[in-house]
Protein backbone atom coordinates (compact mmCIF):
# COMPACT_ATOMS: atom_id res chain seq x y z
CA UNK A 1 0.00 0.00 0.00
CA UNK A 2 1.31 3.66 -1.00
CA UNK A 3 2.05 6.00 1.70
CA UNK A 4 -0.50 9.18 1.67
CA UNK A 5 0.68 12.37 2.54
CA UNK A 6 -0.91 15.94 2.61
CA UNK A 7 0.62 19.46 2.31
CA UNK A 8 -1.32 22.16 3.57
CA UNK A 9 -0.30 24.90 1.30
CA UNK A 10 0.08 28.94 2.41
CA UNK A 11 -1.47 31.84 0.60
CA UNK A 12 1.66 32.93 -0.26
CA UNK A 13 3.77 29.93 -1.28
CA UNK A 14 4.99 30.33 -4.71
CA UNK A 15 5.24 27.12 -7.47
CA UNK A 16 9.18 27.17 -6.47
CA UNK A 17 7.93 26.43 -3.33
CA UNK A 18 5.28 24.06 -4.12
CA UNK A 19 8.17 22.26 -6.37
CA UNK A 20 10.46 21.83 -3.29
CA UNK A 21 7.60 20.22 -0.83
CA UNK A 22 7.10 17.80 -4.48
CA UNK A 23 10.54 17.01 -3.79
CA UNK A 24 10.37 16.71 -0.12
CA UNK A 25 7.96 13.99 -0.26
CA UNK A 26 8.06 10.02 -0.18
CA UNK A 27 8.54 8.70 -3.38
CA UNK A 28 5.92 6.96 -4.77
CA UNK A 29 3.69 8.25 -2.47
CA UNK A 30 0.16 10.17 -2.79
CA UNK A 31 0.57 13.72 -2.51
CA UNK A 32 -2.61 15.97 -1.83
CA UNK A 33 -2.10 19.31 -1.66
CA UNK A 34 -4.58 20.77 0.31
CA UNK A 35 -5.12 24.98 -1.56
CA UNK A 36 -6.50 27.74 1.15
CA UNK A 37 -9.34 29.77 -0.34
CA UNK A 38 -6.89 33.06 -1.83
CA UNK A 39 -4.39 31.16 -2.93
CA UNK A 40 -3.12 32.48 -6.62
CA UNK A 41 -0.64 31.08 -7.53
CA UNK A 42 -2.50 27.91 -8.50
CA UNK A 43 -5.11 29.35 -10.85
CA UNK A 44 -2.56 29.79 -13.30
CA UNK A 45 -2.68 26.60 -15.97
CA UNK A 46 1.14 26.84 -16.89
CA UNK A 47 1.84 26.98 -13.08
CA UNK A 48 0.15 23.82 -12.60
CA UNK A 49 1.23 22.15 -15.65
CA UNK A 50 4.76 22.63 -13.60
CA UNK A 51 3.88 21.48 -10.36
CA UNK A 52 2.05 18.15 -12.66
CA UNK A 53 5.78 17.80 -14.18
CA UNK A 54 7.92 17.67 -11.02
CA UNK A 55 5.33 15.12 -9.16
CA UNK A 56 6.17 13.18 -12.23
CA UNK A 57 9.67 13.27 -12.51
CA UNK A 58 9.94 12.80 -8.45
CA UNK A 59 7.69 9.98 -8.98
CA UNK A 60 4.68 11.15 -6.85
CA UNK A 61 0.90 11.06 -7.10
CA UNK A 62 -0.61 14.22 -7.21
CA UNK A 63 -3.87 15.32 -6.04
CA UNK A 64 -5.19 18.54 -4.97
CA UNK A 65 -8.29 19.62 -2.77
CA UNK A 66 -9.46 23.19 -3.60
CA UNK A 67 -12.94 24.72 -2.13
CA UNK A 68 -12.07 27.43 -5.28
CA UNK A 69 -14.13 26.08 -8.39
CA UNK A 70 -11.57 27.81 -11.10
CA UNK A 71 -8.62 25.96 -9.39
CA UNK A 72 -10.09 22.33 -9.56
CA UNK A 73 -11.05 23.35 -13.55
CA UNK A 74 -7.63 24.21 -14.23
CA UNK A 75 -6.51 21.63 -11.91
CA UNK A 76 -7.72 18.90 -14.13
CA UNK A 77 -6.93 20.41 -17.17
CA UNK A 78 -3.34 20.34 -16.31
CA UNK A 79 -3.80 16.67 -15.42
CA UNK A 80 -4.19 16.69 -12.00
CA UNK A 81 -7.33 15.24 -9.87
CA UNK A 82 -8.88 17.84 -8.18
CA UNK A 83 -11.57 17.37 -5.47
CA UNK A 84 -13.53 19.58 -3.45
């Protein structure tokens, strides 16, 4: 069974940030990254389609929980599960 972990992310945590925590993680683990209402820096699709690229090349699961409708869109667009 794959280890599960969750990163509470900040409102003002940028995708360098966000990339590093990636990193920081168990490999091959699930990663959910848990978005606070105002955060920005993920409604950006290029932003996300980064963050998607480094779970992949650190060999994580991504998943992201987002109470911001526009987030989870782009979210999934980029490739990622998102869930309310």
């Amino acid at each position: 069974m794959r280890p599960i972990e969750v990163i509470h992310l900040n409102r003002q945590d940028s995708v360098d940030v966000i990339r590093e925590l990636i990193y920081s993680a168990t490999p091959g683990a699930q990663l959910w990254l848990a978005v606070p209402w105002r955060a920005k820096v993920l409604r950006d699709l290029v932003s996300l389609k980064r963050i998607k690229r480094t779970a992949e090349m650190a060999g994580i699961e991504l998943c992201l929980a987002s109470a911001h409708f526009q987030t989870r869109i782009l979210a999934r667009e980029a490739g990622i599960p998102a869930y309310f």
